[in-house]
N, C-alpha and C. Protein backbone atom coordinates (compact mmCIF):
# COMPACT_ATOMS: atom_id res chain seq x y z
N UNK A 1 19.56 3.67 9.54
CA UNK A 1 18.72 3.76 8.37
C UNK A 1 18.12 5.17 8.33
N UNK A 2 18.28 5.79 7.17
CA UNK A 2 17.65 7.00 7.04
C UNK A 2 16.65 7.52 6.16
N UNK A 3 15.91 7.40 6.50
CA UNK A 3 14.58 7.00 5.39
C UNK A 3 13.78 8.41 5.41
N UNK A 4 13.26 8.22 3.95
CA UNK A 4 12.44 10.03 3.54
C UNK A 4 11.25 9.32 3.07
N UNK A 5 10.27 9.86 3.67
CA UNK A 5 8.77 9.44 2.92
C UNK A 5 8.23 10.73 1.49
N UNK A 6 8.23 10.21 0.02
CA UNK A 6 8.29 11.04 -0.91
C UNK A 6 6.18 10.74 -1.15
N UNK A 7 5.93 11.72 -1.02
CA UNK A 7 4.39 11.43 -1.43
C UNK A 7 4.28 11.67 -2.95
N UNK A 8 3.54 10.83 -4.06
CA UNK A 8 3.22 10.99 -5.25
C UNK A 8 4.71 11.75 -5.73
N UNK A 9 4.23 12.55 -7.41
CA UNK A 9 5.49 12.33 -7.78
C UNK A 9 6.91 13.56 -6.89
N UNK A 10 6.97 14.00 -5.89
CA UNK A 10 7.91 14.49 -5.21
C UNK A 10 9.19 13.46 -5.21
N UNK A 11 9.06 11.78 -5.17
CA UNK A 11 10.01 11.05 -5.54
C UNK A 11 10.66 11.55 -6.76
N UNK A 12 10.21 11.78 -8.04
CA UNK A 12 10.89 11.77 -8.90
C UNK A 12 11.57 12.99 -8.95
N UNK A 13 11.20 13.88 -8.32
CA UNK A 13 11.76 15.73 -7.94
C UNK A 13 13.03 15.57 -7.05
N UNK A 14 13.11 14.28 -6.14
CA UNK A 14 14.36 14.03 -5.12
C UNK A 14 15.64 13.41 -5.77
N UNK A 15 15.68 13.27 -7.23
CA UNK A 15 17.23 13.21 -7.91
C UNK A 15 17.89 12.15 -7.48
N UNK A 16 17.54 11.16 -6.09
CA UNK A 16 18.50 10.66 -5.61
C UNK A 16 18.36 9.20 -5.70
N UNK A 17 16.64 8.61 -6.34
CA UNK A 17 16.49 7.21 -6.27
C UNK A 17 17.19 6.29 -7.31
N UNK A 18 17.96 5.33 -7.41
CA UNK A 18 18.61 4.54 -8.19
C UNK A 18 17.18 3.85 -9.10
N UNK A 19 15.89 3.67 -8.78
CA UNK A 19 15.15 2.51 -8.93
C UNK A 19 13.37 3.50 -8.65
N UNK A 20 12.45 2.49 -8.91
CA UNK A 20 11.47 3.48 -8.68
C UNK A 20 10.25 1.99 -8.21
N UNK A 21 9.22 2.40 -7.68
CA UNK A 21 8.34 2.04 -7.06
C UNK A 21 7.65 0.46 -7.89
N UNK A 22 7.90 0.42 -8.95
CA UNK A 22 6.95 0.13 -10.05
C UNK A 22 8.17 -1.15 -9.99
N UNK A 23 9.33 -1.21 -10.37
CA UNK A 23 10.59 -2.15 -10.09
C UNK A 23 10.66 -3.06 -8.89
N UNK A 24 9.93 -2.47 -7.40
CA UNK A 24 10.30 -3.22 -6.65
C UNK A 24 8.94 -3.77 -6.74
N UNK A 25 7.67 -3.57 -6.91
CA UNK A 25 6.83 -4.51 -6.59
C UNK A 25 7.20 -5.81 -7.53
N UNK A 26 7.30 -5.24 -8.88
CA UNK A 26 7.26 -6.68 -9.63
C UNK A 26 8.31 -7.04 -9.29
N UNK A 27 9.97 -6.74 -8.17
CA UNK A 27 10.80 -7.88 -7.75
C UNK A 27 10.34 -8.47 -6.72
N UNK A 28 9.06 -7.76 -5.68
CA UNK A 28 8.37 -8.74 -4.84
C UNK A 28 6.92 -9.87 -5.58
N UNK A 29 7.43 -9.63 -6.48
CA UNK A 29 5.89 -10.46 -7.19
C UNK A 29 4.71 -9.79 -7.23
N UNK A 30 4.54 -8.57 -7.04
CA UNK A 30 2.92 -7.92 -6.92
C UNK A 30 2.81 -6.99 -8.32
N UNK A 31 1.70 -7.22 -8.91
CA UNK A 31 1.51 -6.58 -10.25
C UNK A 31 0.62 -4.97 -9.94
N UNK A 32 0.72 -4.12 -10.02
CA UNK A 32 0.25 -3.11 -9.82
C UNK A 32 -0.71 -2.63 -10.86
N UNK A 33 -2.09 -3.10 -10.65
CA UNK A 33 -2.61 -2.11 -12.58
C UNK A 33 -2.85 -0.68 -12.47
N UNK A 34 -3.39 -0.80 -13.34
CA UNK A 34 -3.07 0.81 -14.17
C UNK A 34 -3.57 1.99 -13.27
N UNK A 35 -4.91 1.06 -12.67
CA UNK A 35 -5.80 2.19 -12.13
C UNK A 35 -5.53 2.60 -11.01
N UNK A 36 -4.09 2.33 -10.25
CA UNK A 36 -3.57 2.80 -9.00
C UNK A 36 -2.19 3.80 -9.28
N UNK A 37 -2.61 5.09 -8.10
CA UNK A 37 -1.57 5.74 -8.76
C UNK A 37 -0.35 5.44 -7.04
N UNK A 38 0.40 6.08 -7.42
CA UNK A 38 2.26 6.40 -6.31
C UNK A 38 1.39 6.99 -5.34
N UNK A 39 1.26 6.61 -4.13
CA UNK A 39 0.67 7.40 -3.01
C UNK A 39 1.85 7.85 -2.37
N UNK A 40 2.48 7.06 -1.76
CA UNK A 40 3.85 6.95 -1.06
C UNK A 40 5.18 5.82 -1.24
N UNK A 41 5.91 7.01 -1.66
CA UNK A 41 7.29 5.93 -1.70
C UNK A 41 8.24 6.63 -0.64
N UNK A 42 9.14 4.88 0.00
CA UNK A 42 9.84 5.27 1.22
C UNK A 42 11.33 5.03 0.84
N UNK A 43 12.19 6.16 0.92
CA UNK A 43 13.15 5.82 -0.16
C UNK A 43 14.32 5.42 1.20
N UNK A 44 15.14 4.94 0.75
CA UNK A 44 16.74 4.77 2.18
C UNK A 44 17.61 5.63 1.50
N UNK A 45 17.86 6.99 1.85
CA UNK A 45 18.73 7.42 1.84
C UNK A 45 19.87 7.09 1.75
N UNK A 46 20.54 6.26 2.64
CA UNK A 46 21.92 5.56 2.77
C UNK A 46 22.12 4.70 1.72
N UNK A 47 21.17 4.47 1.08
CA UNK A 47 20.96 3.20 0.01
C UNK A 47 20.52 3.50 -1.29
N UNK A 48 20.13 5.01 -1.32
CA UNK A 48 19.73 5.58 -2.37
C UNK A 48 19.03 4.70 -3.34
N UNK A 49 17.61 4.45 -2.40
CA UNK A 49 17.07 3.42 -3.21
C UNK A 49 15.60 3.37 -2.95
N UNK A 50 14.30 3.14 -3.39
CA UNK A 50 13.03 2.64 -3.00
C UNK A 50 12.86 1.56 -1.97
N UNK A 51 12.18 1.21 -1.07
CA UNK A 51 12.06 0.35 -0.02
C UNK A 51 11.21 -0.23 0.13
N UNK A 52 10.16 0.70 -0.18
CA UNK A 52 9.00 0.38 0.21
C UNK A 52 7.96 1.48 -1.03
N UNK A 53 6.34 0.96 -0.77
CA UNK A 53 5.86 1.78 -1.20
C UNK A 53 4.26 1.82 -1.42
N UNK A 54 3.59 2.69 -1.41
CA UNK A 54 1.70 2.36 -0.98
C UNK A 54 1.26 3.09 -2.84
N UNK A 55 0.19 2.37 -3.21
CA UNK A 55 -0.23 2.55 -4.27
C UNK A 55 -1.81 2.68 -3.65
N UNK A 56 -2.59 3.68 -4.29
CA UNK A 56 -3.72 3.67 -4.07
C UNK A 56 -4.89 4.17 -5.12
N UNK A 57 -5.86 3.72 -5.17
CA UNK A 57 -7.55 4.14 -6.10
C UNK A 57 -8.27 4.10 -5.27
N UNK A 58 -8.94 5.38 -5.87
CA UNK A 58 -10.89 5.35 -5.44
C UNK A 58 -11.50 5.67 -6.64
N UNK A 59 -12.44 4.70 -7.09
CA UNK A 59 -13.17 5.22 -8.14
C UNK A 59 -14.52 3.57 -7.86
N UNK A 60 -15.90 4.38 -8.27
CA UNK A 60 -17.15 4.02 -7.86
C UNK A 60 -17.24 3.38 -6.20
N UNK A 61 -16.99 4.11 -5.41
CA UNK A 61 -17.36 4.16 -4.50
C UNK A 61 -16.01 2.79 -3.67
N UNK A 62 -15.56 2.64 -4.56
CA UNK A 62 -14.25 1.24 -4.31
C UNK A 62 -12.95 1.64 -3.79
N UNK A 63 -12.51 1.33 -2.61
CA UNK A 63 -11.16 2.48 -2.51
C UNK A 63 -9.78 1.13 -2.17
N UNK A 64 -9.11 0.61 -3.05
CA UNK A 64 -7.99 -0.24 -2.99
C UNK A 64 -6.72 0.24 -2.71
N UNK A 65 -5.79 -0.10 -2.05
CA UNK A 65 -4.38 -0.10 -1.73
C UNK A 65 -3.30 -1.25 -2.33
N UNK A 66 -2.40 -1.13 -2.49
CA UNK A 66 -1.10 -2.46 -2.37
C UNK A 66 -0.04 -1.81 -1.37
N UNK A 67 0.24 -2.55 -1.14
CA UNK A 67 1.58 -1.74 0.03
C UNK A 67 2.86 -3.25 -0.84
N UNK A 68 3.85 -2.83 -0.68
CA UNK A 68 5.41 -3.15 -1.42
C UNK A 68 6.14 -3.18 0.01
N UNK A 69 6.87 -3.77 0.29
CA UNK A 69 7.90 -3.46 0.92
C UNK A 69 9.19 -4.98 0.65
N UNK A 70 10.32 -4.02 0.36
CA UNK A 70 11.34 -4.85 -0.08
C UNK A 70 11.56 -5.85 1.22
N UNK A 71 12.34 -6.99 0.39
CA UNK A 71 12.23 -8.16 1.33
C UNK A 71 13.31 -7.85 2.71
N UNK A 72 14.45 -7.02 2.40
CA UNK A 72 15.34 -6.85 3.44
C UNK A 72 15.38 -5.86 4.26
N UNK A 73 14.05 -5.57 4.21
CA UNK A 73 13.26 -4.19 4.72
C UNK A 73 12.38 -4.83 5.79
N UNK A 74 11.50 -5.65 5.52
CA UNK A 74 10.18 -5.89 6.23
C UNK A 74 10.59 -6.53 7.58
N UNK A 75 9.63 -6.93 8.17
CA UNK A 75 9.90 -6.75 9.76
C UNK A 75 10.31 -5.85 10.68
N UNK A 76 10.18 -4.74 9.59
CA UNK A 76 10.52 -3.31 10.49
C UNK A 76 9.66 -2.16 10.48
N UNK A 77 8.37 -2.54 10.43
CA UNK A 77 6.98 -1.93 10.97
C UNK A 77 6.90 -0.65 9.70
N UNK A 78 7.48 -0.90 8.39
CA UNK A 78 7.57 0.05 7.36
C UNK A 78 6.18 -0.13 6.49
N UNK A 79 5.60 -1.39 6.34
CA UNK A 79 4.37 -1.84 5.62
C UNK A 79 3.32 -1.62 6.45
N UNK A 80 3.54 -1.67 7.84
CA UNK A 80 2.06 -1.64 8.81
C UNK A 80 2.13 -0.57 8.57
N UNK A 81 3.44 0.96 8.89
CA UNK A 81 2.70 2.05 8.57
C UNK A 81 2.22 2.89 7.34
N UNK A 82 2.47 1.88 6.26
CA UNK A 82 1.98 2.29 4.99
C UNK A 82 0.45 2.08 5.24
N UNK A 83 -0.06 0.87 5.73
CA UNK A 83 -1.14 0.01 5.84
C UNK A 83 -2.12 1.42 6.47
N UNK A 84 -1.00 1.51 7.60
CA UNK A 84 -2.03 2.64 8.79
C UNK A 84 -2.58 4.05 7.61
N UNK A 85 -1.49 4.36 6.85
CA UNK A 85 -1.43 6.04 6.18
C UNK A 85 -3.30 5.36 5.09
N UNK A 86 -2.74 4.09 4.51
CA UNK A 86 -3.95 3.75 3.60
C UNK A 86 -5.13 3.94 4.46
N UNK A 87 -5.29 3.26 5.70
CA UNK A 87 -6.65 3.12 6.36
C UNK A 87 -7.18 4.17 6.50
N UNK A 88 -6.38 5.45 7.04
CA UNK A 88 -6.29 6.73 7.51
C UNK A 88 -7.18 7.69 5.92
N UNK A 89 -6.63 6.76 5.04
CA UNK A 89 -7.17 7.77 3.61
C UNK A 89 -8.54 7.00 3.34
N UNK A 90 -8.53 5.57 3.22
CA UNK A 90 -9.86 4.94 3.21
C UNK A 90 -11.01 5.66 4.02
N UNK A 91 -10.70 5.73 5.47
CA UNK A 91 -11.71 6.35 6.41
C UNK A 91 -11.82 7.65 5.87
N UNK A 92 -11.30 8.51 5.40
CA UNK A 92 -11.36 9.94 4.85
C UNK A 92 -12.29 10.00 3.78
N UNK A 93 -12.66 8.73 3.00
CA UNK A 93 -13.71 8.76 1.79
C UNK A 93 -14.98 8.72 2.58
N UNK A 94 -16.42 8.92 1.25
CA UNK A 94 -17.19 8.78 1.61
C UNK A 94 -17.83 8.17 2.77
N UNK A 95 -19.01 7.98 3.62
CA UNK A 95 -19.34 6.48 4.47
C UNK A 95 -19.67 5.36 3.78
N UNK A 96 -20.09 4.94 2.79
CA UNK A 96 -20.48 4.05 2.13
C UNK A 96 -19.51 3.77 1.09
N UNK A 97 -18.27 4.12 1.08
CA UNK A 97 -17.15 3.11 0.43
C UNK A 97 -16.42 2.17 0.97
N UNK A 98 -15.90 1.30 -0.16
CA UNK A 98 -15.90 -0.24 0.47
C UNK A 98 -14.43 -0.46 0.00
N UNK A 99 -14.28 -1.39 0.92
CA UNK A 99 -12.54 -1.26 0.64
C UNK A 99 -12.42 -2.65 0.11
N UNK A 100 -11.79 -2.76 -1.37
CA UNK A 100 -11.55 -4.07 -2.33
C UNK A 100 -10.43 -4.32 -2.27
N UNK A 101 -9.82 -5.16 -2.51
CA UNK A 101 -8.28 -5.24 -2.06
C UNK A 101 -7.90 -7.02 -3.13
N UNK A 102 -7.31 -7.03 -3.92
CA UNK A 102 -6.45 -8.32 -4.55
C UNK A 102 -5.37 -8.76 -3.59
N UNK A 103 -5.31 -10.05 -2.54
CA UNK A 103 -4.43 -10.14 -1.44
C UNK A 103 -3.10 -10.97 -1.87
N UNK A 104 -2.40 -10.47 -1.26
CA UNK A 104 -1.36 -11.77 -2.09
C UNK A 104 -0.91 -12.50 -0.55
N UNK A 105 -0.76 -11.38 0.64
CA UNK A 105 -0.42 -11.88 1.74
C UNK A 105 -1.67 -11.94 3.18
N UNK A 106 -1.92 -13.06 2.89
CA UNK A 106 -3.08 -13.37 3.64
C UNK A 106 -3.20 -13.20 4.74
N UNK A 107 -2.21 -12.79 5.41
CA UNK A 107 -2.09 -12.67 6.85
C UNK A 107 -2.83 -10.77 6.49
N UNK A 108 -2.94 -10.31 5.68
CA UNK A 108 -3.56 -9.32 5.78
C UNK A 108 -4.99 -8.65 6.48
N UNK A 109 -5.60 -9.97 6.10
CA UNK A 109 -7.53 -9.94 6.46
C UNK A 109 -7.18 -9.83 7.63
N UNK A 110 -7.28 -11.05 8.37
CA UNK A 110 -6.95 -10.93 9.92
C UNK A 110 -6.29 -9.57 10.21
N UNK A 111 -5.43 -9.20 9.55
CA UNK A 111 -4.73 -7.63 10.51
C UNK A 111 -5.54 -6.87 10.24
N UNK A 112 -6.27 -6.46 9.15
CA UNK A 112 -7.22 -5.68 8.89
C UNK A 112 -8.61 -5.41 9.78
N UNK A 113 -9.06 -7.00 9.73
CA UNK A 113 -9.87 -6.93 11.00
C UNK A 113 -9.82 -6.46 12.07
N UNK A 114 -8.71 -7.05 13.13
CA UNK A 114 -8.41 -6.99 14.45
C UNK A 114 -7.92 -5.23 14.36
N UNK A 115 -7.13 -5.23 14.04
CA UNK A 115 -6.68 -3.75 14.03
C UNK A 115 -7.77 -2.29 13.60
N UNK A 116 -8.73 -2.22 12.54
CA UNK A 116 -8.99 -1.49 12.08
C UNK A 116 -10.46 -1.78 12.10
N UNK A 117 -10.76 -3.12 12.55
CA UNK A 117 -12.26 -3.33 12.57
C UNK A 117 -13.20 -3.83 11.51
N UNK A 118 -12.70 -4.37 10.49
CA UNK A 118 -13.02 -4.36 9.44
C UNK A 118 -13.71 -5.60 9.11
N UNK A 119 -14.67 -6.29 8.10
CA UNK A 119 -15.25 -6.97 8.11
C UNK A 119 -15.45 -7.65 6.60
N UNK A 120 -15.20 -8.81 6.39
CA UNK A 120 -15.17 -8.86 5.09
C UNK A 120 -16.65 -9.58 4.67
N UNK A 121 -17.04 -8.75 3.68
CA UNK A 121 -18.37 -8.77 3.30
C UNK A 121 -18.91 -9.92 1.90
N UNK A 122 -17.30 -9.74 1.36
CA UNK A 122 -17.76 -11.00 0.22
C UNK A 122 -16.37 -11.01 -0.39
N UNK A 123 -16.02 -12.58 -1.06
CA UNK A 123 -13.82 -12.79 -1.41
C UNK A 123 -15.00 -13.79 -2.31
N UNK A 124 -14.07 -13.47 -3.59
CA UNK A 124 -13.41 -14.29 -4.79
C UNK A 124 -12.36 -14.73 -4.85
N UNK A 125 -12.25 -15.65 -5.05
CA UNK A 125 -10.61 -16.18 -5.10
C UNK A 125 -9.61 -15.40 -3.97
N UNK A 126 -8.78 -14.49 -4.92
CA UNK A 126 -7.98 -13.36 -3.96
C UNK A 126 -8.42 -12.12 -3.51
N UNK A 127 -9.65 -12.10 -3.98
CA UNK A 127 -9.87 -10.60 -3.92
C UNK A 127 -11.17 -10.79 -2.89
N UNK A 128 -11.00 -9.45 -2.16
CA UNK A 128 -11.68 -9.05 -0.80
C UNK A 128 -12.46 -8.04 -0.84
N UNK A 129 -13.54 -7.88 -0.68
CA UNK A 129 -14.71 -6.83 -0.54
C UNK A 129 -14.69 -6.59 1.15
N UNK A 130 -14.39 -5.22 1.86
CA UNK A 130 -14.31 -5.31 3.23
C UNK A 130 -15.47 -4.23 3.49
N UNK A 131 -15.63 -3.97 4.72
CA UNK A 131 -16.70 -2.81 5.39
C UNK A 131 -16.13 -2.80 6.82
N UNK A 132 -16.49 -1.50 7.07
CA UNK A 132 -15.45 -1.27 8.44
C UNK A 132 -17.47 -1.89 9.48
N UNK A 133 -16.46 -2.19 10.46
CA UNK A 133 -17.74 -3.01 11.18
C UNK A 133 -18.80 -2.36 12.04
């Protein structure tokens, strides 16, 4: 597998993707709104195709992610390190921003926690208000 990590739009400058970021979430079921832009897309070379991919916002002090990763992709530590690049940019904001997140895969909180320390401060339905602990 030969994989290129394209940050923001440098994907669309690489000529070579069949498909684009925005295609594979809604074939994994995840709706992306408006207010998140292309952080990182992970394209397969060999496959000349999108794989994976991290969407991210900060605006009022709120800093959200989605991470994508195609279904015949995952289990191959491509979403944890999207997860890691997001945390890595979360911690880079202000101290007093809070990380909101719409979950679709619940096994998320728990990794979030244990891994990164994180603490969830208040959930609606799907959606997660976190604070690092």
């Amino acid at each position: 597998m030969n994989l290129e990590y394209a940050y923001g739009d440098e994907l669309f400058d690489m000529g070579l993707v069949n498909d684009d970021p925005w295609s594979l979430a809604n074939k994994v079921g995840i709706t992306i709104l408006s207010d998140k832009d292309l952080f990182i897309s992970v394209v397969d070379l060999d496959e000349n195709r999108v794989i994976a991919a991290l969407f991210n916002a900060y605006q009022n002090d709120e800093y959200s992610f989605d991470v994508v990763v195609d279904p015949n992709y995952q289990g191959q530590g491509i979403g944890t390190e999207l997860i890691d690049i997001a945390m890595q940019d979360f911690r880079a904001m202000p101290e007093d921003a809070i990380l909101k997140l719409d979950v679709v895969n619940k096994g998320l909180i728990p990794f979030l926690e244990k891994v990164y320390s994180l603490r969830v401060m208040d959930k609606d339905g799907s959606h997660y208000i976190m604070m690092e602990d």
